[in-house]
N, C-alpha and C. Protein backbone atom coordinates (compact mmCIF):
# COMPACT_ATOMS: atom_id res chain seq x y z
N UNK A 1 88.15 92.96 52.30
CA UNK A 1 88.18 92.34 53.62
C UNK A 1 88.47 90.86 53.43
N UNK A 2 89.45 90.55 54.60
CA UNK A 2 89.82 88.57 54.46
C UNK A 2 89.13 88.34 55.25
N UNK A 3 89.28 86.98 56.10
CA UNK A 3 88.82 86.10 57.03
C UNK A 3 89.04 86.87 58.27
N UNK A 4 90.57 87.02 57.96
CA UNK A 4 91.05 87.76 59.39
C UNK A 4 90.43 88.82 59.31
N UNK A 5 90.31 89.78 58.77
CA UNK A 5 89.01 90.62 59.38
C UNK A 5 87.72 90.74 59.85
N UNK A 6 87.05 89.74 59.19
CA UNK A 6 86.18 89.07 59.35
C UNK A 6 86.07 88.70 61.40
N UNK A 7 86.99 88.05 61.42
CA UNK A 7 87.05 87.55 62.39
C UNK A 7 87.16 88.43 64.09
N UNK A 8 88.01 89.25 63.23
CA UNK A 8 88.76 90.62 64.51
C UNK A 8 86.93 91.79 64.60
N UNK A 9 85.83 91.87 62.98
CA UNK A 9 85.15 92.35 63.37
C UNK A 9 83.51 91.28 64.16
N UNK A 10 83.98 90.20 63.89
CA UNK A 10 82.82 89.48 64.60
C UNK A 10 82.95 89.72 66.44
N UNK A 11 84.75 89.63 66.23
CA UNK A 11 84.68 89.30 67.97
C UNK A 11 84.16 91.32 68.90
N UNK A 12 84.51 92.07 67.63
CA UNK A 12 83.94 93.24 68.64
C UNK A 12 82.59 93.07 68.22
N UNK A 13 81.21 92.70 67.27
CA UNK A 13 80.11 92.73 67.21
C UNK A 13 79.77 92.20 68.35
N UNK A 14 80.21 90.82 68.48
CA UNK A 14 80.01 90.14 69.66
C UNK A 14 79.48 90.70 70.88
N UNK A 15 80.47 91.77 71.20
CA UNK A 15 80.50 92.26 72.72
C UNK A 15 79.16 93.49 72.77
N UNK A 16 78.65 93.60 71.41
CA UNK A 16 77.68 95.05 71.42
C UNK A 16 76.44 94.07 72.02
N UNK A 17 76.14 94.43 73.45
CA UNK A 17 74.89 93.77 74.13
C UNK A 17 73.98 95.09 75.07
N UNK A 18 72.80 94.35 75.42
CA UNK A 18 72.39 95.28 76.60
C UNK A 18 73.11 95.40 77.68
N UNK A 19 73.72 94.52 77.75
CA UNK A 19 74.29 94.35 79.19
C UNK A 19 75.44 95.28 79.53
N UNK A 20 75.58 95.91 78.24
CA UNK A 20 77.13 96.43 78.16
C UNK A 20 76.56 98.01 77.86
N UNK A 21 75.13 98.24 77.45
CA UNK A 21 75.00 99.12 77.43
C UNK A 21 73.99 99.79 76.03
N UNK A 22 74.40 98.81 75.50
CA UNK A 22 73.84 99.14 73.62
C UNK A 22 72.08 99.07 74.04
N UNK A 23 71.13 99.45 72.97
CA UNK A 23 70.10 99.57 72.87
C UNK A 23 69.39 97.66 71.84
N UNK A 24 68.26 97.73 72.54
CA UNK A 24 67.92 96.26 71.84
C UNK A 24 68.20 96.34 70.29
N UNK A 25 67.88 96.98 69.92
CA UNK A 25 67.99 97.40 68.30
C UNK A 25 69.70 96.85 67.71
N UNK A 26 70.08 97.61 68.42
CA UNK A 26 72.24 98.00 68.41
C UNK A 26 72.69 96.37 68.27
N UNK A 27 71.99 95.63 69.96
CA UNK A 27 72.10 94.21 69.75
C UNK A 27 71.82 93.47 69.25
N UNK A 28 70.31 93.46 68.59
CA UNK A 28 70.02 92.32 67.57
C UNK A 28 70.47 92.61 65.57
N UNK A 29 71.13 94.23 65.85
CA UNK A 29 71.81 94.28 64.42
C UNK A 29 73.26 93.80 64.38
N UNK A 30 73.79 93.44 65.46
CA UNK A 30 74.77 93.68 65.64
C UNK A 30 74.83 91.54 65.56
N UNK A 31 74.25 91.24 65.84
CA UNK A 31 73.65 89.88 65.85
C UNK A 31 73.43 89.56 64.37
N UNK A 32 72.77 90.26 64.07
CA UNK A 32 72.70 89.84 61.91
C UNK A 32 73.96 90.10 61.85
N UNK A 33 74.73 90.73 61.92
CA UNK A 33 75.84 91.32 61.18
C UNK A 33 77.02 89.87 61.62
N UNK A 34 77.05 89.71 62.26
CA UNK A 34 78.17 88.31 63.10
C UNK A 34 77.32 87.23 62.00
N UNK A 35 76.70 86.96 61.68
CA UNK A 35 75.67 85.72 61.07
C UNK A 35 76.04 86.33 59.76
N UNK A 36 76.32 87.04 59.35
CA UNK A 36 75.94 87.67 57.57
C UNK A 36 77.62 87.10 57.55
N UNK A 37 78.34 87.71 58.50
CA UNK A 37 79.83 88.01 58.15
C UNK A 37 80.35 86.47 58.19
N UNK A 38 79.81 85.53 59.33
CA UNK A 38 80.04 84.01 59.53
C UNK A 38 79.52 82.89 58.40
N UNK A 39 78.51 83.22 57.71
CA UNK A 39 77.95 82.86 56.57
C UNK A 39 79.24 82.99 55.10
N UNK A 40 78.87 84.09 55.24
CA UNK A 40 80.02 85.40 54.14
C UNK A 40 81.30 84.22 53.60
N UNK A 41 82.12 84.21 54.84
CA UNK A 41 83.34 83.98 55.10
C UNK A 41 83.52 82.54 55.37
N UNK A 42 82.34 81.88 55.85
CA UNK A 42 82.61 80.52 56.36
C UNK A 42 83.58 79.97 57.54
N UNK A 43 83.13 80.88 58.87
CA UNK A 43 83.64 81.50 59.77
C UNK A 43 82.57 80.09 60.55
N UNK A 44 83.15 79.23 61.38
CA UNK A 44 83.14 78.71 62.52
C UNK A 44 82.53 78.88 63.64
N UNK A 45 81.92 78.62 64.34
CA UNK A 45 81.91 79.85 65.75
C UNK A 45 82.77 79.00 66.63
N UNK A 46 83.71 77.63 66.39
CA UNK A 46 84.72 77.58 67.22
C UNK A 46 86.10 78.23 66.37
N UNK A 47 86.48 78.79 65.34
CA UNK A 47 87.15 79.50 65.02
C UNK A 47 86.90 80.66 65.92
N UNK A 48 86.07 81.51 65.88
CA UNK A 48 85.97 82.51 66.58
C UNK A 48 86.76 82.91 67.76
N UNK A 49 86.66 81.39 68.84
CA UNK A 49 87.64 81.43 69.80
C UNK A 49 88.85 81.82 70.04
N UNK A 50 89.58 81.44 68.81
CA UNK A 50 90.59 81.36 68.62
C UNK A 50 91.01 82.78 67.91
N UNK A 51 90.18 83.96 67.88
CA UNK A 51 90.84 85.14 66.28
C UNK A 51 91.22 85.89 68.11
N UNK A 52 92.71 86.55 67.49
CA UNK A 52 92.90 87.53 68.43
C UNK A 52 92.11 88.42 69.65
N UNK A 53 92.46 88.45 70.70
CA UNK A 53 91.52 89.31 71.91
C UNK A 53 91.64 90.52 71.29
N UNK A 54 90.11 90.97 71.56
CA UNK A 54 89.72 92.16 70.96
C UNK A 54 89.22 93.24 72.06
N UNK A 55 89.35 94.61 72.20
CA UNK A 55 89.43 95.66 73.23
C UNK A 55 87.77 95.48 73.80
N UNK A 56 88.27 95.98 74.64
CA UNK A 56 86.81 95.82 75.81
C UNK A 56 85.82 97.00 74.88
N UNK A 57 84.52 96.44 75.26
CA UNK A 57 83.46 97.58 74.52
C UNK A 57 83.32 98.35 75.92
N UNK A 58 83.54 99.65 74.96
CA UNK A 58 83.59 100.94 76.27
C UNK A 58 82.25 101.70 75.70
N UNK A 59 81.64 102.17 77.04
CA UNK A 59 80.26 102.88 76.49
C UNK A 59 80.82 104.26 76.69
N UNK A 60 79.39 104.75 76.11
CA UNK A 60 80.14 106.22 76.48
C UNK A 60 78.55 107.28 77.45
N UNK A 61 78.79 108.27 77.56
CA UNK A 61 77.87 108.73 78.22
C UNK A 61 76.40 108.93 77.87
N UNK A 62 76.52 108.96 76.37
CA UNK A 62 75.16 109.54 75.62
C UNK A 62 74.21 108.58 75.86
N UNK A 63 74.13 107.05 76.24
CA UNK A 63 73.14 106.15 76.24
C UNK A 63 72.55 106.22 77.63
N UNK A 64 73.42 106.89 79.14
CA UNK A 64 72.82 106.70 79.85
C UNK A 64 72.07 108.66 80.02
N UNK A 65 72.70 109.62 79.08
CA UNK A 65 71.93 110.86 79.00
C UNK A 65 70.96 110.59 78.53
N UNK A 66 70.74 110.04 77.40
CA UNK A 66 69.47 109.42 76.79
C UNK A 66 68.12 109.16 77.33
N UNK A 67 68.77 107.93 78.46
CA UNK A 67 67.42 106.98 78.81
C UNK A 67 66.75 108.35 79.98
N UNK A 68 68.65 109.05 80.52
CA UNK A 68 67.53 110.04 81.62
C UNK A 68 66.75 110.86 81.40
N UNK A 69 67.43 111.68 80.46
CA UNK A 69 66.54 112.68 79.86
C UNK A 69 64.45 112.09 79.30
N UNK A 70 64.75 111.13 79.21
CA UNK A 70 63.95 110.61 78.39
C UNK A 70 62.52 110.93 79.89
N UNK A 71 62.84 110.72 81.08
CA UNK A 71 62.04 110.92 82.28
C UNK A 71 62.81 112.20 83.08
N UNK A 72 63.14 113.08 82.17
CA UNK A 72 63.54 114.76 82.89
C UNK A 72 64.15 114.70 83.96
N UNK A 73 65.32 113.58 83.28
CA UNK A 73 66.27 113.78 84.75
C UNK A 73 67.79 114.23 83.57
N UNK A 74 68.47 115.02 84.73
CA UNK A 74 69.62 116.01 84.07
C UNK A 74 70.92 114.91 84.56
N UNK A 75 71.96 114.45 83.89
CA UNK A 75 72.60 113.34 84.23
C UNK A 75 74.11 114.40 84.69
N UNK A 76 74.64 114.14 85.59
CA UNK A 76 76.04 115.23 85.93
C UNK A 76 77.22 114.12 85.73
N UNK A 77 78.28 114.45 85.15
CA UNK A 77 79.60 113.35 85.55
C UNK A 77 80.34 113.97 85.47
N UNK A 78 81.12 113.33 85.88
CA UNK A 78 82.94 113.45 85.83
C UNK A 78 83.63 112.37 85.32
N UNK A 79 84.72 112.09 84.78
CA UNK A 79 85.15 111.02 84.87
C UNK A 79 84.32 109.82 84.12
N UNK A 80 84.47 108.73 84.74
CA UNK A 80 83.44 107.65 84.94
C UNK A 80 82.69 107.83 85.48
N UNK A 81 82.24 108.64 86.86
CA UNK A 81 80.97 108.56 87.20
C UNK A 81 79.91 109.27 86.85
N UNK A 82 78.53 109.42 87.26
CA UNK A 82 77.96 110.54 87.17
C UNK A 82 76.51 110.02 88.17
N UNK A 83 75.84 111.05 88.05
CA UNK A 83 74.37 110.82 89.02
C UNK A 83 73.18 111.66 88.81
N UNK A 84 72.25 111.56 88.90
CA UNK A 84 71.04 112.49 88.83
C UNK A 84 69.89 112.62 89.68
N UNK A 85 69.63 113.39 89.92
CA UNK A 85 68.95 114.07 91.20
C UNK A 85 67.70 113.44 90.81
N UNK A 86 66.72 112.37 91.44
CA UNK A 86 65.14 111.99 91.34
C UNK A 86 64.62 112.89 92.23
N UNK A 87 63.87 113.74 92.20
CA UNK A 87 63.13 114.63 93.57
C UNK A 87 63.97 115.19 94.49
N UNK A 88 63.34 115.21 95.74
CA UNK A 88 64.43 116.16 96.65
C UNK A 88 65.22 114.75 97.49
N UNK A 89 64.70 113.48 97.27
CA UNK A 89 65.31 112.40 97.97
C UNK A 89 65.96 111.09 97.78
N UNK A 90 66.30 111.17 95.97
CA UNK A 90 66.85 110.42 95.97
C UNK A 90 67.87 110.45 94.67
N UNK A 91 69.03 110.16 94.78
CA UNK A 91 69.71 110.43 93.59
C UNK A 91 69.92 108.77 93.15
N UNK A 92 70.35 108.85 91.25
CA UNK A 92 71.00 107.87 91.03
C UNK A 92 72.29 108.04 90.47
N UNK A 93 73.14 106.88 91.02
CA UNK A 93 74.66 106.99 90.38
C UNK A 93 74.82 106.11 89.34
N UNK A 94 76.01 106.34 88.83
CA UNK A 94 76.32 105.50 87.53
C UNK A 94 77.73 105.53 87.67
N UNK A 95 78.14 104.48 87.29
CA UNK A 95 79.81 104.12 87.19
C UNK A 95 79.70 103.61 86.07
N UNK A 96 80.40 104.35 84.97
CA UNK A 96 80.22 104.04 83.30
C UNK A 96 81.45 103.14 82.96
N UNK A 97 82.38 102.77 83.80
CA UNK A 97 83.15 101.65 83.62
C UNK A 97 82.72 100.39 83.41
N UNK A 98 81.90 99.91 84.35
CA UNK A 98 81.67 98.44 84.30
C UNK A 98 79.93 98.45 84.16
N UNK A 99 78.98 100.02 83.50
CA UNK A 99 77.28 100.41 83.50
C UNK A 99 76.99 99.43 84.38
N UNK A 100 77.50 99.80 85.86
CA UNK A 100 76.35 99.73 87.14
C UNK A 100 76.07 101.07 87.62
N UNK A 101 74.37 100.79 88.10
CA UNK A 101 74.00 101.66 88.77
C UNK A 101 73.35 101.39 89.73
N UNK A 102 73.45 102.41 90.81
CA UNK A 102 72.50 102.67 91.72
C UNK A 102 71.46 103.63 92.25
N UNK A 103 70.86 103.08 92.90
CA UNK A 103 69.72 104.36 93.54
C UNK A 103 69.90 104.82 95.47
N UNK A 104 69.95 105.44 95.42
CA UNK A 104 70.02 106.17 97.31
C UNK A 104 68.97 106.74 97.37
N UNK A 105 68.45 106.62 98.62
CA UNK A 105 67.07 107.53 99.52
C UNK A 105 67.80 108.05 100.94
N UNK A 106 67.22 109.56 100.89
CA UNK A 106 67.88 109.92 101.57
C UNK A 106 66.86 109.35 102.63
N UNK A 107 67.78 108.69 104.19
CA UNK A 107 67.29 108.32 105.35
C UNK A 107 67.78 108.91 106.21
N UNK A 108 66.77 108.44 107.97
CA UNK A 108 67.39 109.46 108.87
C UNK A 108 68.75 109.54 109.18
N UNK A 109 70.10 108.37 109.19
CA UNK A 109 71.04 109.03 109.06
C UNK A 109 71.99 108.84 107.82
N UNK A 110 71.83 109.68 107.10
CA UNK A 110 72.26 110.29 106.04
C UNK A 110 70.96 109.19 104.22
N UNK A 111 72.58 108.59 103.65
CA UNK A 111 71.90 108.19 102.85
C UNK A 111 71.62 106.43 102.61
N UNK A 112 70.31 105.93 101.86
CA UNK A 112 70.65 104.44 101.79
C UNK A 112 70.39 103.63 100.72
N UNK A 113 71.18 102.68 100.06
CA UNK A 113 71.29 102.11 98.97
C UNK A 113 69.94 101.54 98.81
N UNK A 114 69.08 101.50 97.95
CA UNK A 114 67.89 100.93 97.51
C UNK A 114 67.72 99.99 96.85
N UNK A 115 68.60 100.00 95.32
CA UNK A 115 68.49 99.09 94.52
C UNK A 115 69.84 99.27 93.88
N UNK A 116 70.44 98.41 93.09
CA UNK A 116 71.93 98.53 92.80
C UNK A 116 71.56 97.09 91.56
N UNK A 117 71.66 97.74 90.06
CA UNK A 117 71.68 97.09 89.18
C UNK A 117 73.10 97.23 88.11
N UNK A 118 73.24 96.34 87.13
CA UNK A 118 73.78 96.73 86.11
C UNK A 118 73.29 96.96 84.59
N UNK A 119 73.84 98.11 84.05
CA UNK A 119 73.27 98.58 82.73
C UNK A 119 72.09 99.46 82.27
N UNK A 120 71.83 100.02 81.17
CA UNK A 120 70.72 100.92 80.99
C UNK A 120 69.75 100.50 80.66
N UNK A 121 69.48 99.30 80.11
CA UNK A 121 68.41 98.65 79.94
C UNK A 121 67.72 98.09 81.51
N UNK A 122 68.03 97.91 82.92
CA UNK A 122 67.92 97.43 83.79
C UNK A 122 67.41 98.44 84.56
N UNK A 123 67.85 100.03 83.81
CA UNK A 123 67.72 101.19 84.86
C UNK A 123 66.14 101.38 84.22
N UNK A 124 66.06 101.62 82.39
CA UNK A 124 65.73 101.83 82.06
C UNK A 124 63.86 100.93 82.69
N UNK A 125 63.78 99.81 82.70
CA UNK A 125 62.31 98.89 83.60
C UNK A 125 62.32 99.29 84.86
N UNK A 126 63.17 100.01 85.49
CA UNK A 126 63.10 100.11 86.43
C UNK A 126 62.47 101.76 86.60
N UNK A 127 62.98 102.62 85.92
CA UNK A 127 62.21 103.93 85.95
C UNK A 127 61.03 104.00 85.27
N UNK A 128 60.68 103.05 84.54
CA UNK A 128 59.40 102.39 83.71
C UNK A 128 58.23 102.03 85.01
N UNK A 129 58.71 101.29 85.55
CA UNK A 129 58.14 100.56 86.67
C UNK A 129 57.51 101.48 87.79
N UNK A 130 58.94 102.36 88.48
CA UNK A 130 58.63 103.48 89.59
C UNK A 130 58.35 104.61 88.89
N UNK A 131 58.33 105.11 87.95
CA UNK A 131 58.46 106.31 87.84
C UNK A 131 57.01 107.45 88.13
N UNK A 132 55.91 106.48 88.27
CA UNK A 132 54.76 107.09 88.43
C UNK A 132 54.55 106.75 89.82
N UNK A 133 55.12 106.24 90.81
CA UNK A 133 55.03 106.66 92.25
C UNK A 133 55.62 107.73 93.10
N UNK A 134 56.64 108.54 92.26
CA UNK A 134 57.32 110.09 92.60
C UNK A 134 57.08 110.39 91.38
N UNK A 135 57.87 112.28 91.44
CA UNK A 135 58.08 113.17 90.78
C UNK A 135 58.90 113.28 90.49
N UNK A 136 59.77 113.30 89.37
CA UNK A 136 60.95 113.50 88.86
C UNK A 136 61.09 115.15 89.18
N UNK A 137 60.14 115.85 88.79
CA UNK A 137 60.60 117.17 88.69
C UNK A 137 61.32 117.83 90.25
N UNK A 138 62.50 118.74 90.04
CA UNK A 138 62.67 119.31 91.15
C UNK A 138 62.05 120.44 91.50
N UNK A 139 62.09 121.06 93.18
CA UNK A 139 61.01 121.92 93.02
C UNK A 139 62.05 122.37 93.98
């Protein structure tokens, strides 16, 4: 490995965050690894600026099957999206393009947005938080 590699793999470490989807763990190794490799190489962090644009970090489905399963919820998608049934009244969606999600309650006419975050770590305090004021289970 040269510099230039070095460089092309700092700028995708870079992008591995919660925000994007990764687990705290994912991000703070991913954090040594940019520091080991910048050390290593004698890598800049205004060099950095400058190493070629590097592809968007794309998540994939298993982190947000994960966190649901984790509170016995069954995650459905298609595509980019997907959603999962909380009780008989409220589902959550997910748009795995840009990991926002939301929550709906069903109201008297039809349905209504509740809370609308981004990422799995955000969903994840948040079903932490509510999850012992309903039932996940369906009946």
């Amino acid at each position: 490995m040269n510099a230039d590699d070095a460089l092309r793999k700092i700028a995708l470490l870079r992008q591995i965050k919660t925000a994007h989807g990764a687990l705290d763990a994912e991000a703070k190794t991913a954090e040594r690894l940019v520091k080991a490799l910048m050390e290593r190489y004698a890598i800049k962090s205004e060099d950095i600026a400058h190493a070629s644009a590097a592809p968007v970090f794309r998540m994939t489905w298993v982190y947000w099957e994960s966190l649901l399963d984790q509170f016995g919820l069954t995650l459905h998608h298609f595509g980019h999206r997907g959603n999962a049934q909380i009780g008989r009244d409220r589902i959550v969606y997910v748009n795995l393009r840009n990991s926002q999600w939301w929550l709906e309650q069903r109201a008297a006419g039809g349905w209504k947005t509740i809370v609308r975050d981004w990422g799995v770590e955000s969903l994840r305090r948040y079903l932490d938080a509510h999850a012992r004021g309903y039932s996940f289970m369906r009946r």
